[in-house]
C-alpha atoms as a PDB file:
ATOM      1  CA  UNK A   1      87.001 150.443  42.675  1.00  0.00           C
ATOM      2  CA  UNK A   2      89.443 150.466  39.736  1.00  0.00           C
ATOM      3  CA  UNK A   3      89.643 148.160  36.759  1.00  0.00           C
ATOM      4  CA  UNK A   4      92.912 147.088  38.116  1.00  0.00           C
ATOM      5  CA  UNK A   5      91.717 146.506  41.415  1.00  0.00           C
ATOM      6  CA  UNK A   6      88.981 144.348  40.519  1.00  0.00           C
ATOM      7  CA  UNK A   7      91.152 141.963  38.503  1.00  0.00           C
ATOM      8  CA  UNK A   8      92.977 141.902  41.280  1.00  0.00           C
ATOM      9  CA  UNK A   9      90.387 141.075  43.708  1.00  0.00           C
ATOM     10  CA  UNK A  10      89.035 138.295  41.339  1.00  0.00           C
ATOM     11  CA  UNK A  11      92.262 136.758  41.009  1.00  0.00           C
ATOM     12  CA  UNK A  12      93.132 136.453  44.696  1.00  0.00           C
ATOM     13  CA  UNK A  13      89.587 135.423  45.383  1.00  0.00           C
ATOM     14  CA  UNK A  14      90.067 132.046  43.566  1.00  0.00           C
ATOM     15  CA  UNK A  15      92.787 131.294  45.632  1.00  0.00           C
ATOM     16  CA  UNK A  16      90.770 131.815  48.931  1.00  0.00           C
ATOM     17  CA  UNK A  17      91.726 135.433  49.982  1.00  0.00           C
ATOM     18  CA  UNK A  18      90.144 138.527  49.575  1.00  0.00           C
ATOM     19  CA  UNK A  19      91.241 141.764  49.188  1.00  0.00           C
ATOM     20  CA  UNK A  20      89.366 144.682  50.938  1.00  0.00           C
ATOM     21  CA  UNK A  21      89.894 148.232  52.442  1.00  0.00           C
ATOM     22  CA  UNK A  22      90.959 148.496  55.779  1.00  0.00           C
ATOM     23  CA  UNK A  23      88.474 149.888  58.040  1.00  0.00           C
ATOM     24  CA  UNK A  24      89.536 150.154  61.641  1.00  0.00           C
ATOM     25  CA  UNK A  25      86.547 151.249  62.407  1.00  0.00           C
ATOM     26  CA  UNK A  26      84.829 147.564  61.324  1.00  0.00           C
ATOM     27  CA  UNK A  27      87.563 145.358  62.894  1.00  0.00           C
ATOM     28  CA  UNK A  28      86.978 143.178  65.156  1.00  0.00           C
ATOM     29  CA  UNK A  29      90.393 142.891  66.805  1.00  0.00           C
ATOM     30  CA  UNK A  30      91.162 146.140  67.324  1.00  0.00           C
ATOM     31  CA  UNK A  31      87.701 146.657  68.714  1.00  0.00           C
ATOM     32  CA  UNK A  32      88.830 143.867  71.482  1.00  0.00           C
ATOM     33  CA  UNK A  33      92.279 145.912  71.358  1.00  0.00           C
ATOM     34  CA  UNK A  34      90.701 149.130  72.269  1.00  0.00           C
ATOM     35  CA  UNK A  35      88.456 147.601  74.502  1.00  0.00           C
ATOM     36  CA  UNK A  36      91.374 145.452  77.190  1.00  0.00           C
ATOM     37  CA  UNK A  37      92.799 148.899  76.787  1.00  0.00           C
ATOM     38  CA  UNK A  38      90.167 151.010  77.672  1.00  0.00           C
ATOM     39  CA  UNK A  39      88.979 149.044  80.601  1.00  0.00           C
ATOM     40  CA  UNK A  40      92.470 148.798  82.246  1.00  0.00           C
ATOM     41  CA  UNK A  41      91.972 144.865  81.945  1.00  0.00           C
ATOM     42  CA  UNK A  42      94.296 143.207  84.136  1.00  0.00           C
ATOM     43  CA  UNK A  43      93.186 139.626  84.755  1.00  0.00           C
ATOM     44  CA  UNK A  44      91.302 137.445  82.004  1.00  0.00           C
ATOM     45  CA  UNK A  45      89.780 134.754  82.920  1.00  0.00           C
ATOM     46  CA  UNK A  46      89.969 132.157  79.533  1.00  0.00           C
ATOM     47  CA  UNK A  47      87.232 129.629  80.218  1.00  0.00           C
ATOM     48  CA  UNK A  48      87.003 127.029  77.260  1.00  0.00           C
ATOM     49  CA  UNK A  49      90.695 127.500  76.746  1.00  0.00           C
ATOM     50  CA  UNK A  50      91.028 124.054  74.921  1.00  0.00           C
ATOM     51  CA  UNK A  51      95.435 124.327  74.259  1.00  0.00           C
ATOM     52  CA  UNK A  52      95.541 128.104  74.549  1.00  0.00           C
ATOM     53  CA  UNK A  53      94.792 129.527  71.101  1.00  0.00           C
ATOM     54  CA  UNK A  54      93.177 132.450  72.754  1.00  0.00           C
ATOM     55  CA  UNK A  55      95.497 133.741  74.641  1.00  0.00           C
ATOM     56  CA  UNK A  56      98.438 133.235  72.205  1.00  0.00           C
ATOM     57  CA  UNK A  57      95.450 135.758  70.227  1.00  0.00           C
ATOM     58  CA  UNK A  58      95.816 137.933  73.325  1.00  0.00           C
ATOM     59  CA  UNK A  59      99.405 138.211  73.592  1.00  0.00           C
ATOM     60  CA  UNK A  60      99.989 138.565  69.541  1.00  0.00           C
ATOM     61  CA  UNK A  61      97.192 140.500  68.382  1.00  0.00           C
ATOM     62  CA  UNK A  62      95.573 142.294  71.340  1.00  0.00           C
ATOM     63  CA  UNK A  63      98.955 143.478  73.164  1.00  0.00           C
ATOM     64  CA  UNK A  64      97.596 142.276  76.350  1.00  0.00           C
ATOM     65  CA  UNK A  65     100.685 140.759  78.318  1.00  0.00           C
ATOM     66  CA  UNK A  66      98.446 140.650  81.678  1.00  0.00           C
ATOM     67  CA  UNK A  67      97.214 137.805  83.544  1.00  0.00           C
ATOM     68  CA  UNK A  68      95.662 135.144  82.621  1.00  0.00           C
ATOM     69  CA  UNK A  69      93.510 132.623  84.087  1.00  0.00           C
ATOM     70  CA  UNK A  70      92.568 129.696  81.520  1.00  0.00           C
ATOM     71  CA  UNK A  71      90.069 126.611  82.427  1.00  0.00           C
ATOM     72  CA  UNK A  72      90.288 123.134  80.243  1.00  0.00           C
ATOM     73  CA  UNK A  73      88.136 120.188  81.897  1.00  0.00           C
ATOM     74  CA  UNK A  74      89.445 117.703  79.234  1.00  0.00           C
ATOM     75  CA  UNK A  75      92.633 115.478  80.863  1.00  0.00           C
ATOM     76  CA  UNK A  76      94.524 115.549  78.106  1.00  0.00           C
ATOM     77  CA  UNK A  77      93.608 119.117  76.874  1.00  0.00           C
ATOM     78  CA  UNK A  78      94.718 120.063  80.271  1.00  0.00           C
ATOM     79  CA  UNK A  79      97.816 118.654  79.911  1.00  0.00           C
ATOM     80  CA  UNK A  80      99.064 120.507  76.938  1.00  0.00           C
ATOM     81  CA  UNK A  81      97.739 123.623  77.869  1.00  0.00           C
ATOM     82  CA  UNK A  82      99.599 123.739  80.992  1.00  0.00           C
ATOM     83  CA  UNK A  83     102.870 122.574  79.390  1.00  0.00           C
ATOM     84  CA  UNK A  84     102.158 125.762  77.256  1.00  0.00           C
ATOM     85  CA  UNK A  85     101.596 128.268  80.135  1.00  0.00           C
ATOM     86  CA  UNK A  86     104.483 126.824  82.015  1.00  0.00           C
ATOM     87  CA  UNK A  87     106.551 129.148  79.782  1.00  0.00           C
ATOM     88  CA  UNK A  88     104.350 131.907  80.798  1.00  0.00           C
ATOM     89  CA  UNK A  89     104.899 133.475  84.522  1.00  0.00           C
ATOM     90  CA  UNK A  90     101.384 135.291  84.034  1.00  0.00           C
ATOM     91  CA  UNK A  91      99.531 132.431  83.015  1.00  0.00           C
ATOM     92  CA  UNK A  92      98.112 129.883  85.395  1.00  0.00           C
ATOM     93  CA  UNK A  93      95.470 127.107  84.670  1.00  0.00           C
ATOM     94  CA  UNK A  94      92.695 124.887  86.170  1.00  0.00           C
ATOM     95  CA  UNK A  95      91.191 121.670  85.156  1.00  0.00           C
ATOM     96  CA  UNK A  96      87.558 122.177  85.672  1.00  0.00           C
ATOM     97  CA  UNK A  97      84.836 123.454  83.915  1.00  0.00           C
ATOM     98  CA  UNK A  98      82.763 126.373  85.061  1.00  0.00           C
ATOM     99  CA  UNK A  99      79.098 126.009  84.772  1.00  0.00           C
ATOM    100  CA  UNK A 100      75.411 126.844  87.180  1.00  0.00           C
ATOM    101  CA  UNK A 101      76.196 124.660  90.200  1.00  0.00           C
ATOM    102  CA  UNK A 102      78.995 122.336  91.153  1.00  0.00           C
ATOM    103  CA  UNK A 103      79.777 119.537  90.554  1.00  0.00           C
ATOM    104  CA  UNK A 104      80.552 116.486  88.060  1.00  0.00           C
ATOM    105  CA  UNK A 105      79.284 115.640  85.032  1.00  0.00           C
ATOM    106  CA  UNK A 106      79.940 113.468  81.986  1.00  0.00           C
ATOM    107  CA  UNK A 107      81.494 115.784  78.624  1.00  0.00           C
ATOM    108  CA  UNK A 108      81.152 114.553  74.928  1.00  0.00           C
ATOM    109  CA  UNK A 109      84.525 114.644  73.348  1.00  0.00           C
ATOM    110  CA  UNK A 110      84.643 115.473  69.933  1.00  0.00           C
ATOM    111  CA  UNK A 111      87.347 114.593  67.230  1.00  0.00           C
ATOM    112  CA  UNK A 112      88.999 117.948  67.103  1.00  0.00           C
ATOM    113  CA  UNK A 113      88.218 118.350  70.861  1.00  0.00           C
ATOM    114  CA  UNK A 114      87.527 122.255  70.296  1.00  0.00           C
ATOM    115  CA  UNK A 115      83.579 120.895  69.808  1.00  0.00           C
ATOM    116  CA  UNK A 116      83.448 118.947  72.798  1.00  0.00           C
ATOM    117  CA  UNK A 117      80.749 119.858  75.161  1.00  0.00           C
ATOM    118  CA  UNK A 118      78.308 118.717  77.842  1.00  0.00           C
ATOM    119  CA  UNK A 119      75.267 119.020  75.221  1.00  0.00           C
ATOM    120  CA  UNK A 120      73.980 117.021  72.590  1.00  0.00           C
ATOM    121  CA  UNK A 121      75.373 118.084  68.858  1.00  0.00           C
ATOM    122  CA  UNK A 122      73.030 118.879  66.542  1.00  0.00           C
ATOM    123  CA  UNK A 123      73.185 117.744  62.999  1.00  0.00           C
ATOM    124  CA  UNK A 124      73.327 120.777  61.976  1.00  0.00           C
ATOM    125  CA  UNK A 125      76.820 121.122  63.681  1.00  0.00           C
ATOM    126  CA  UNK A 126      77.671 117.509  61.867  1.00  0.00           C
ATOM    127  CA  UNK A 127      76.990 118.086  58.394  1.00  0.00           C
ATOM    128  CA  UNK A 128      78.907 121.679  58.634  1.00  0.00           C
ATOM    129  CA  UNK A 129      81.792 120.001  60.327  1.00  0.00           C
ATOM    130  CA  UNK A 130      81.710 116.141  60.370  1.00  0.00           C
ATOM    131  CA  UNK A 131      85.181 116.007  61.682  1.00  0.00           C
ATOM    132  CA  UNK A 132      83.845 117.891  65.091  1.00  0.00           C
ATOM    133  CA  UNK A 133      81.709 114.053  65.920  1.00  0.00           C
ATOM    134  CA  UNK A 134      81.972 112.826  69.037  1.00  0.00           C
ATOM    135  CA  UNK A 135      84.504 110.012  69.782  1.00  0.00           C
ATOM    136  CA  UNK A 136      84.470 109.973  73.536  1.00  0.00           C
ATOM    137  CA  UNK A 137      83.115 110.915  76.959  1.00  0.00           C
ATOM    138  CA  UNK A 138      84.438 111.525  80.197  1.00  0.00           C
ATOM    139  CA  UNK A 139      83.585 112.618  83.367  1.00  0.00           C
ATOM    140  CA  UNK A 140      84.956 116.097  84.585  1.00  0.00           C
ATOM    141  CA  UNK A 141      84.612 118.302  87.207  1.00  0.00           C
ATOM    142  CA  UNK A 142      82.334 121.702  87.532  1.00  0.00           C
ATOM    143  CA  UNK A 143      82.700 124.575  89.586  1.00  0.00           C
ATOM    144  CA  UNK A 144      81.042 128.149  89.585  1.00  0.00           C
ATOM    145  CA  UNK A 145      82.663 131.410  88.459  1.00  0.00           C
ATOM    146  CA  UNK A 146      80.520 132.896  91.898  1.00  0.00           C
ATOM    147  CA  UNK A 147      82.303 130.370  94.379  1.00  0.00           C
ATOM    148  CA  UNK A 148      86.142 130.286  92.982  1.00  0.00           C
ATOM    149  CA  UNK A 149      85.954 134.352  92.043  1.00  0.00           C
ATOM    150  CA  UNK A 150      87.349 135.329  95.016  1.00  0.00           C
ATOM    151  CA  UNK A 151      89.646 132.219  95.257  1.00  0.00           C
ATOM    152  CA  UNK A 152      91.102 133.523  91.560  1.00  0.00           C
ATOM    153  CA  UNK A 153      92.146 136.678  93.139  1.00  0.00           C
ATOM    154  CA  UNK A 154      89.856 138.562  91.033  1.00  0.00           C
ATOM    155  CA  UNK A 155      87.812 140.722  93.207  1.00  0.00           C
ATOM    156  CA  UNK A 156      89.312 144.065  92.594  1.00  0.00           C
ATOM    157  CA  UNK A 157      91.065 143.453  89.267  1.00  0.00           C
ATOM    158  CA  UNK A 158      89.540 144.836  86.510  1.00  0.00           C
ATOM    159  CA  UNK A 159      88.087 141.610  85.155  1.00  0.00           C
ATOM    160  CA  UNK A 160      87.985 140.530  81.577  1.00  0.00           C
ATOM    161  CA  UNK A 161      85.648 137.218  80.676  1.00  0.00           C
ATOM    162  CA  UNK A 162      86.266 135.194  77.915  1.00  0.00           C
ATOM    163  CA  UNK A 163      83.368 131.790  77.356  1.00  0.00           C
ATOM    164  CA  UNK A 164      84.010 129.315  74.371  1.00  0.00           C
ATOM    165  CA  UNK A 165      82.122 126.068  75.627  1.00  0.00           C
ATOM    166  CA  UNK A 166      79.817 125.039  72.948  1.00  0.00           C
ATOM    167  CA  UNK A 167      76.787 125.926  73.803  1.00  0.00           C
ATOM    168  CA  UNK A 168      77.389 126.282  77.768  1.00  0.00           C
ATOM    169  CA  UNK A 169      77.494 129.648  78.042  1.00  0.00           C
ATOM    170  CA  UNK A 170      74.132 130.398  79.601  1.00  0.00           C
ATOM    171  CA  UNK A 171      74.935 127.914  82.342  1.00  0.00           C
ATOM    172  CA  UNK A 172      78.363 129.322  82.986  1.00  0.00           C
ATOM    173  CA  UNK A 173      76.729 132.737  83.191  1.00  0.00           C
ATOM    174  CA  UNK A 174      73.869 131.746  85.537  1.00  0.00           C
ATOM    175  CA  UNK A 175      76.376 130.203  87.554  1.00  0.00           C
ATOM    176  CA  UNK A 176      78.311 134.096  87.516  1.00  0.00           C
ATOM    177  CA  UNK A 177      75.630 136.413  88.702  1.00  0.00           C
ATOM    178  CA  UNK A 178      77.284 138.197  91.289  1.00  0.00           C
ATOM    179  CA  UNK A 179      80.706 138.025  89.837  1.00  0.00           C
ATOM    180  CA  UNK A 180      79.049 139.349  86.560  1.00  0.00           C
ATOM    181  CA  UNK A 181      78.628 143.002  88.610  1.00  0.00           C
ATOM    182  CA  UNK A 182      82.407 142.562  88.857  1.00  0.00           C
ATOM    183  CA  UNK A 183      83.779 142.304  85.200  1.00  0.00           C
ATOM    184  CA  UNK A 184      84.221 144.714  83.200  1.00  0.00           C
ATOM    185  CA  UNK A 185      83.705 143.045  79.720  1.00  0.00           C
ATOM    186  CA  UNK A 186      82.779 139.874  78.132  1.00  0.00           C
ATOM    187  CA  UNK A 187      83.297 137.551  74.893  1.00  0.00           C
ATOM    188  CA  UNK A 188      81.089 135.467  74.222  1.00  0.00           C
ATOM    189  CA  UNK A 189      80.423 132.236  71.668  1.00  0.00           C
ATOM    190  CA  UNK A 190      76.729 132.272  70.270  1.00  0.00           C
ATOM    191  CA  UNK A 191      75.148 130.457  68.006  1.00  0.00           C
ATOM    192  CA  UNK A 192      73.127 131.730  65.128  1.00  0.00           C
ATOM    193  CA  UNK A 193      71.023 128.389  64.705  1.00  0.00           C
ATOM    194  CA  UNK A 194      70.768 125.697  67.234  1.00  0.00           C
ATOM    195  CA  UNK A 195      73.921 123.359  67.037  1.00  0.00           C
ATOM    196  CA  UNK A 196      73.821 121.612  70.286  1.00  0.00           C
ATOM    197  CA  UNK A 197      70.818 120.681  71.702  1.00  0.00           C
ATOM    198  CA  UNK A 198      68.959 123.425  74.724  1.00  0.00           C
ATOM    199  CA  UNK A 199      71.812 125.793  74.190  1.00  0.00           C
ATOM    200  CA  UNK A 200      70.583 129.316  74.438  1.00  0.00           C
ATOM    201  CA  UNK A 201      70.641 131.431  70.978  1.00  0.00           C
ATOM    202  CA  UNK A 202      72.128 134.652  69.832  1.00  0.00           C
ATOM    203  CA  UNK A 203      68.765 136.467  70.262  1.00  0.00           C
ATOM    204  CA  UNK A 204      68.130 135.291  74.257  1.00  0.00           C
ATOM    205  CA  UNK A 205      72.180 135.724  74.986  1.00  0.00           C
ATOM    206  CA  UNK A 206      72.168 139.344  73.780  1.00  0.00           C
ATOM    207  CA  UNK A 207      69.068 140.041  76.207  1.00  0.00           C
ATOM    208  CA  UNK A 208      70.588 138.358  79.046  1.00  0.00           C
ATOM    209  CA  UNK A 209      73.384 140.146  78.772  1.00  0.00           C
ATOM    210  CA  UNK A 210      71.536 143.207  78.518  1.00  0.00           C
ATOM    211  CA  UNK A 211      69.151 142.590  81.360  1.00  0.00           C
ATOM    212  CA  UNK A 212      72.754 142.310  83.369  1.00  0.00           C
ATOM    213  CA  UNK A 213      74.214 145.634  82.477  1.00  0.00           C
ATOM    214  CA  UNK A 214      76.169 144.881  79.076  1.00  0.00           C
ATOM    215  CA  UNK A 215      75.780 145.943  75.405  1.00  0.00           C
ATOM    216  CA  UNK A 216      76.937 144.194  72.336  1.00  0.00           C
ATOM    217  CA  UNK A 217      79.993 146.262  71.568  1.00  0.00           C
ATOM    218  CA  UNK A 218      81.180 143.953  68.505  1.00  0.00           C
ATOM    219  CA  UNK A 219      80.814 140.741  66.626  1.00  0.00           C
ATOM    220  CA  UNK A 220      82.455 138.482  64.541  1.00  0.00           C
ATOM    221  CA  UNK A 221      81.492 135.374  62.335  1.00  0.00           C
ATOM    222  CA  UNK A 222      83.723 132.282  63.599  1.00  0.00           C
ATOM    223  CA  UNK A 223      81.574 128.941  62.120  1.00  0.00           C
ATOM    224  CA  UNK A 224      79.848 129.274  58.892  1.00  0.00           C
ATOM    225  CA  UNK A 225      77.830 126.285  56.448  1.00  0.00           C
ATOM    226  CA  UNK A 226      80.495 125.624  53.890  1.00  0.00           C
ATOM    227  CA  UNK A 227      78.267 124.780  51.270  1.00  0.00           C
ATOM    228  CA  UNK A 228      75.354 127.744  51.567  1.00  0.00           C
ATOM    229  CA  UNK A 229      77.849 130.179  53.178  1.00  0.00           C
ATOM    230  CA  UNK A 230      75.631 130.781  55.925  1.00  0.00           C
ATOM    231  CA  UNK A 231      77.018 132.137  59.394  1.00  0.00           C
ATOM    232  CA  UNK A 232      76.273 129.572  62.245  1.00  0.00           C
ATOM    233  CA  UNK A 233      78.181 130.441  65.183  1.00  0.00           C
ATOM    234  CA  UNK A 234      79.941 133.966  65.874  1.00  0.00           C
ATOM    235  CA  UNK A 235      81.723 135.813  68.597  1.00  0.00           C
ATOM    236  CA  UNK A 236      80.493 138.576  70.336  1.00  0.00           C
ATOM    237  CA  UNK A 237      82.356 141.317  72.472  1.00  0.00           C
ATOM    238  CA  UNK A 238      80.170 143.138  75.425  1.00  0.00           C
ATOM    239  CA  UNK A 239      80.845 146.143  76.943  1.00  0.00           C
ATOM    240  CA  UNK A 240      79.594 147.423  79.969  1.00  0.00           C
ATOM    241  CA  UNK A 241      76.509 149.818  79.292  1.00  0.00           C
ATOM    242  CA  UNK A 242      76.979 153.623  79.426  1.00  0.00           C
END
């Protein structure tokens, strides 16, 4: 790297951005580009949606302009995200959670609602983000990706999964065992250390996933300890295995 560069680097550093090569090789987003692309994705099913962030990702970053199917259990959550996919004529959404049998069950709402789950934070989650403590509870419903999959319209779409729902993931998946021999990839939230109580850990979701046909195909850090630096949480991409 030059002398210049460096300076450069250092300067922009102090102010919270740094300044690296491109390597498309390395990046995450076009890997989850390439990969809608290369599967012929035409229906993602957004579960965890919270207001929608992900697919705005998917429609300004990832060129997708398919369909979308998002899930939000919260009320209010709900309510804004299907305000926001009102505009959208490929966007449609459902107020339920999906987990391993259906259901009802009583959901922790956190501050920032993007934390709220059906498991027990951690401190660990508390002291990295105190503003992600739980306010509120209410009771939602629960279905199973296996017994609305067909009711989605999803059986012969090429099928792309998307699961942010702190620390639910392994139910949702146990609840998707047959519909998991229908999708075509996967995106996953996994945590590095244990930040809600029984979730199931990087290590175990990787072999799952690979015990059901799919192979970690990227990753990306999305939660780290902002004192130590340490990664917490990231997001992995699965593609089927060759």
């Amino acid at each position: 790297m030059k002398r210049s560069h460096k300076i450069l680097r250092n300067l922009t550093r102090r102010i919270g951005i740094d300044i690296k090569r491109y390597n498309p090789a390395l990046d995450f987003d076009s890997a989850h580009r390439n990969l809608l692309e290369r599967e012929q994705i035409d229906l993602v099913l957004d579960v965890g949606a919270n207001i929608g962030q992900f697919v705005d990702r998917l429609r300004s970053h990832y060129s997708y302009q398919g369909e979308v199917i998002s899930f939000e259990p919260l009320k209010d959550t709900f309510d804004t995200l299907s305000k926001k996919a009102a505009d959208d004529s490929q966007w449609t959404t459902h107020n339920y959670a999906l987990g391993d049998s259906p259901g009802s069950e009583e959901i922790n709402i956190s501050a920032n609602t993007q934390s709220s789950s059906f498991l027990e934070m951690n401190q660990s989650h508390l002291n990295a983000a105190p503003q992600s403590a739980y306010q509120n509870k209410q009771i939602v419903q629960i279905e199973t990706l296996d017994r609305v999959f067909e009711k989605l319209g999803a059986n012969g779409k090429n099928v792309f999964l998307k699961a942010d729902v702190q620390g639910y993931e392994m139910k949702l998946l146990e609840g998707a065992k047959a519909s998991l021999l229908k999708v075509k990839a996967i995106r996953l939230e996994m945590s590095v250390i244990s930040l809600y109580q029984s979730e199931t850990l990087i290590e175990d979701m990787i072999s799952f996933m690979r015990a059901n046909g799919f192979r970690l195909h990227a990753i990306e850090p999305n939660f780290s300890d902002p004192v130590t630096g340490a990664i917490l949480q990231v997001d992995g991409l699965f593609s089927r295995l060759l």
